[in-house]
Protein backbone atom coordinates (compact mmCIF):
# COMPACT_ATOMS: atom_id res chain seq x y z
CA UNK A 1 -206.85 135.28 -64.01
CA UNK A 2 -205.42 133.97 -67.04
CA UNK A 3 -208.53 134.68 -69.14
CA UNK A 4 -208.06 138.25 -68.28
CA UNK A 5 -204.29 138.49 -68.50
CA UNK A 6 -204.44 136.17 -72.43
CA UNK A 7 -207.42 138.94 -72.57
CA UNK A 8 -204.66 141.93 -71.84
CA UNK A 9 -202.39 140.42 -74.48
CA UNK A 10 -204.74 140.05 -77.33
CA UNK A 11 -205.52 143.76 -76.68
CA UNK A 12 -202.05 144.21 -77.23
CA UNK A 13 -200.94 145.32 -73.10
CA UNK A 14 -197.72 143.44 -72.90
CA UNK A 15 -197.12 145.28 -69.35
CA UNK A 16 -199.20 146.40 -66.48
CA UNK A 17 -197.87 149.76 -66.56
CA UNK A 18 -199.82 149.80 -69.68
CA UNK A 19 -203.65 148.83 -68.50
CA UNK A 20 -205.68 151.42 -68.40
CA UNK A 21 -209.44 151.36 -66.70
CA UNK A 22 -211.24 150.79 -69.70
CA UNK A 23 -208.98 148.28 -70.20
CA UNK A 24 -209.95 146.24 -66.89
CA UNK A 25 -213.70 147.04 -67.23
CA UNK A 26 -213.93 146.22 -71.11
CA UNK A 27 -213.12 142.81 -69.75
CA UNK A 28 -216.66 142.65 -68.17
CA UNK A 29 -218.73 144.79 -69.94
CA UNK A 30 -219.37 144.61 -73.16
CA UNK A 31 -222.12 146.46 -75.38
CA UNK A 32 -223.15 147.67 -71.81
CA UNK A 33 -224.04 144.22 -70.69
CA UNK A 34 -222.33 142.34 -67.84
CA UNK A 35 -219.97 139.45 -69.62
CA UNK A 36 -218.59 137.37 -66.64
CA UNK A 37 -220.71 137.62 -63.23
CA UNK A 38 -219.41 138.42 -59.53
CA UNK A 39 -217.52 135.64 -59.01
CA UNK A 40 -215.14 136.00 -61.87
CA UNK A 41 -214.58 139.53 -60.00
CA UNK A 42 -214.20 138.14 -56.95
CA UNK A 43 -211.19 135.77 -58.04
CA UNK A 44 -209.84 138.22 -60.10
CA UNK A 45 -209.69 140.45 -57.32
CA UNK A 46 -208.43 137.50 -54.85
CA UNK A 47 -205.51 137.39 -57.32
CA UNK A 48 -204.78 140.59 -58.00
CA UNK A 49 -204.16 140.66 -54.28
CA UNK A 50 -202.27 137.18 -54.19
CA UNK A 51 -199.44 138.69 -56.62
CA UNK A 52 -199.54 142.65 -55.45
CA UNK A 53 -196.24 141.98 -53.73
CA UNK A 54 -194.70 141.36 -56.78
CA UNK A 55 -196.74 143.60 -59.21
CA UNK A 56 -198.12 146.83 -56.80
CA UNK A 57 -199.41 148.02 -60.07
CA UNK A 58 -202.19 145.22 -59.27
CA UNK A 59 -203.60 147.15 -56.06
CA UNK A 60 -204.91 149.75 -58.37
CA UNK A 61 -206.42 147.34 -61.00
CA UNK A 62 -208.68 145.92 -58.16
CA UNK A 63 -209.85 149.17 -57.32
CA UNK A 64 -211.05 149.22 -61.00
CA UNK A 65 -213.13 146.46 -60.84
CA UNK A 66 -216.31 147.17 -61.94
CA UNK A 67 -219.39 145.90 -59.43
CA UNK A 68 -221.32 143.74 -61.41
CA UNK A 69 -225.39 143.46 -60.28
CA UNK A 70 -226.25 139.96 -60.47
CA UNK A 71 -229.51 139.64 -62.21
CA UNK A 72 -231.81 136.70 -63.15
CA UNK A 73 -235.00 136.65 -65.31
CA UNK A 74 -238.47 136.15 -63.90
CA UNK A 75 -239.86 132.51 -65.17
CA UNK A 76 -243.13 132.03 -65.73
CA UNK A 77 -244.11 129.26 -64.31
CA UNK A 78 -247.27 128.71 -64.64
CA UNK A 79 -249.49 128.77 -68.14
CA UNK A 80 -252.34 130.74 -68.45
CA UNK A 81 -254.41 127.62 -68.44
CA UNK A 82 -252.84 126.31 -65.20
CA UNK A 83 -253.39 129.92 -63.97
CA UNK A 84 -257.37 129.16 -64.80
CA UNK A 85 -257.53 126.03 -63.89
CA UNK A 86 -256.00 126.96 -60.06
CA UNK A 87 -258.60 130.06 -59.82
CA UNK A 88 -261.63 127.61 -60.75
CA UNK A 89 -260.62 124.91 -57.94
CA UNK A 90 -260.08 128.08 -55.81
CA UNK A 91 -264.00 129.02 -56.75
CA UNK A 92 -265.50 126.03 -56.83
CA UNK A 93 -268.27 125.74 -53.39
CA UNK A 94 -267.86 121.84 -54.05
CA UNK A 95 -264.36 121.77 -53.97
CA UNK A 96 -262.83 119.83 -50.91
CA UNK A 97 -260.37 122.27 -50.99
CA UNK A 98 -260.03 123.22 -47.19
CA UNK A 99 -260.28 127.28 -47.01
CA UNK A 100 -256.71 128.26 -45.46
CA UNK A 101 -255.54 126.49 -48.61
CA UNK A 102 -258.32 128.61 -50.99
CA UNK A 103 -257.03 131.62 -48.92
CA UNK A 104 -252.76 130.45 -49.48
CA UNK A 105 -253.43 129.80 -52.36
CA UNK A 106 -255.27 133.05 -53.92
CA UNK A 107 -252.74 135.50 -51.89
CA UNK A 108 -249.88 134.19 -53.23
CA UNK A 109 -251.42 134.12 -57.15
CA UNK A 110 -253.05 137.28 -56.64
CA UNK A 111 -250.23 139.33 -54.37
CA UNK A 112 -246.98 137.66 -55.49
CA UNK A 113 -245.93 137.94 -52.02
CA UNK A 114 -243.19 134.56 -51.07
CA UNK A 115 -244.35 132.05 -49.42
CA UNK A 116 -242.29 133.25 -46.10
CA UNK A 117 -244.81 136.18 -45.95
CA UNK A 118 -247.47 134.45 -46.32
CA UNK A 119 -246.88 132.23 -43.26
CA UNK A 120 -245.59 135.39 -41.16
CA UNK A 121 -248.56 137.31 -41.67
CA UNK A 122 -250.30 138.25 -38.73
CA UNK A 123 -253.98 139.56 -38.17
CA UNK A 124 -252.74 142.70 -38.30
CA UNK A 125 -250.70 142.84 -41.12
CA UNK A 126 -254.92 142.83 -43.68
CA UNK A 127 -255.91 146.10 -43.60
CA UNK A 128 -259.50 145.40 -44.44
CA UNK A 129 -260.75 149.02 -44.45
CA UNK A 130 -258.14 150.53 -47.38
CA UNK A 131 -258.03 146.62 -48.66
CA UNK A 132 -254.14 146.52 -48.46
CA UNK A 133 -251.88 144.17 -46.73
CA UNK A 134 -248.92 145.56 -44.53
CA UNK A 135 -246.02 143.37 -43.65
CA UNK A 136 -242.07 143.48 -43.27
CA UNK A 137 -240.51 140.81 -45.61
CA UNK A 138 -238.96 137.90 -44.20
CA UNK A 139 -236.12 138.10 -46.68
CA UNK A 140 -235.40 142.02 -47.14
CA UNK A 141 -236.84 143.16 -43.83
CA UNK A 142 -238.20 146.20 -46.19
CA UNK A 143 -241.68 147.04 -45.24
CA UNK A 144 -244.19 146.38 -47.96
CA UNK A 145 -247.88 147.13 -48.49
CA UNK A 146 -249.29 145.40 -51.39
CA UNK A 147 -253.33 145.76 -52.11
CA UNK A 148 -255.67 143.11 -50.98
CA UNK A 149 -257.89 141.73 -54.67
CA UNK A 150 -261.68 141.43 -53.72
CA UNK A 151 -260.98 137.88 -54.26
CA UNK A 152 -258.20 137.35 -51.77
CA UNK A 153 -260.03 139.29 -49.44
CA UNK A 154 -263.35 137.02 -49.14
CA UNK A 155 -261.25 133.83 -49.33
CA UNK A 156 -258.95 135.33 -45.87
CA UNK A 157 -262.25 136.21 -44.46
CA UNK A 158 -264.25 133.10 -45.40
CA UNK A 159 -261.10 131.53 -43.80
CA UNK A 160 -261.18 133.60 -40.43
CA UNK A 161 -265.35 133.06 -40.11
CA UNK A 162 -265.58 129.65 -40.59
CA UNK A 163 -262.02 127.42 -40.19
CA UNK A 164 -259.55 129.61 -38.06
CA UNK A 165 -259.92 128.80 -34.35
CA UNK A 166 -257.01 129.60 -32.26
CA UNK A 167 -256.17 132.94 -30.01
CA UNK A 168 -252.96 133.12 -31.73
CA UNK A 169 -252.00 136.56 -33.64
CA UNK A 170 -250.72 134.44 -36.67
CA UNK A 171 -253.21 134.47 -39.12
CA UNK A 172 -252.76 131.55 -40.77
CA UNK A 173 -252.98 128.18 -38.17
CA UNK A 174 -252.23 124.52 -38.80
CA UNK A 175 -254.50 121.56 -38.11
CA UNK A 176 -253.00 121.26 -35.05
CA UNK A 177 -253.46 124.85 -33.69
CA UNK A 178 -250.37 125.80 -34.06
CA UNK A 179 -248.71 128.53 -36.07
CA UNK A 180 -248.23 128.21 -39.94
């Protein structure tokens, strides 16, 4: 609060009555981009509310808060030669590489889909006639169907044919038998 209110002054607002909108959002955004993230709004807004008693002029500064989307860059993580390097131990026939890893492995390079998707998905959820997969996510319970690579597609099935033995609708099943 008193980085906004020192904020106020150097602006030259020496009363509330004085702070106008742009003056309350200019604190956040400047150049169009998001200065200070949500939680800076959220204690501003706990505050504004702490002292409205004294100041009522504060209830309408909270109501021009502005919402601020929290947003985060997508890392690459891997290098393109890691990227090769995981394909070829997926492709190699020698490899000891145990097929419902080949088959983890490829869907989440080739589909992007989190690793909590992955271990939900059921038999039903490859759609091996339009080559799609159909799930809800785990974390946004939005429905998704994402398409199912060539690649992806022979390592799940080399997976079902000749590792997978269990009744269970899961498709992918532990050592043990039990669900991923």
């Amino acid at each position: 609060a008193t980085q906004f209110l020192y904020y106020l002054q150097k602006k030259g607002l020496m009363s509330f009555d004085d702070v106008k909108e742009d003056d309350v959002v200019s604190f956040f955004v400047k150049d169009g981009k998001p200065v200070y993230e949500t939680s800076y709004r959220y204690r501003l807004s706990e505050f504004f509310e702490a002292v409205s008693g004294k100041y009522p002029v504060l209830d309408t500064f909270s109501a021009w808060l502005p919402y601020i989307r929290v947003t985060r860059k997508n890392i690459q993580y891997l290098t393109n030669e890691e990227v090769c390097l995981i394909k070829n131990a997926c492709a190699c026939s020698e490899s000891d590489l145990p097929l419902l890893c080949r088959a983890v492995v490829l869907l989440l390079l080739y589909t992007g889909l989190r690793g909590c998707d992955v271990a939900a998905l059921t038999l039903d959820s490859i759609l091996w006639e339009s080559s799609m997969i159909s799930l809800v996510q785990k974390k946004t319970s939005v429905p998704l169907t994402v398409p199912l690579p060539t690649v992806v597609g022979n390592a799940l099935y080399d997976y079902l044919e000749k590792e997978r033995k269990s009744d269970s609708r899961s498709f992918f099943i532990t050592a043990t038998g039990k669900d991923f």
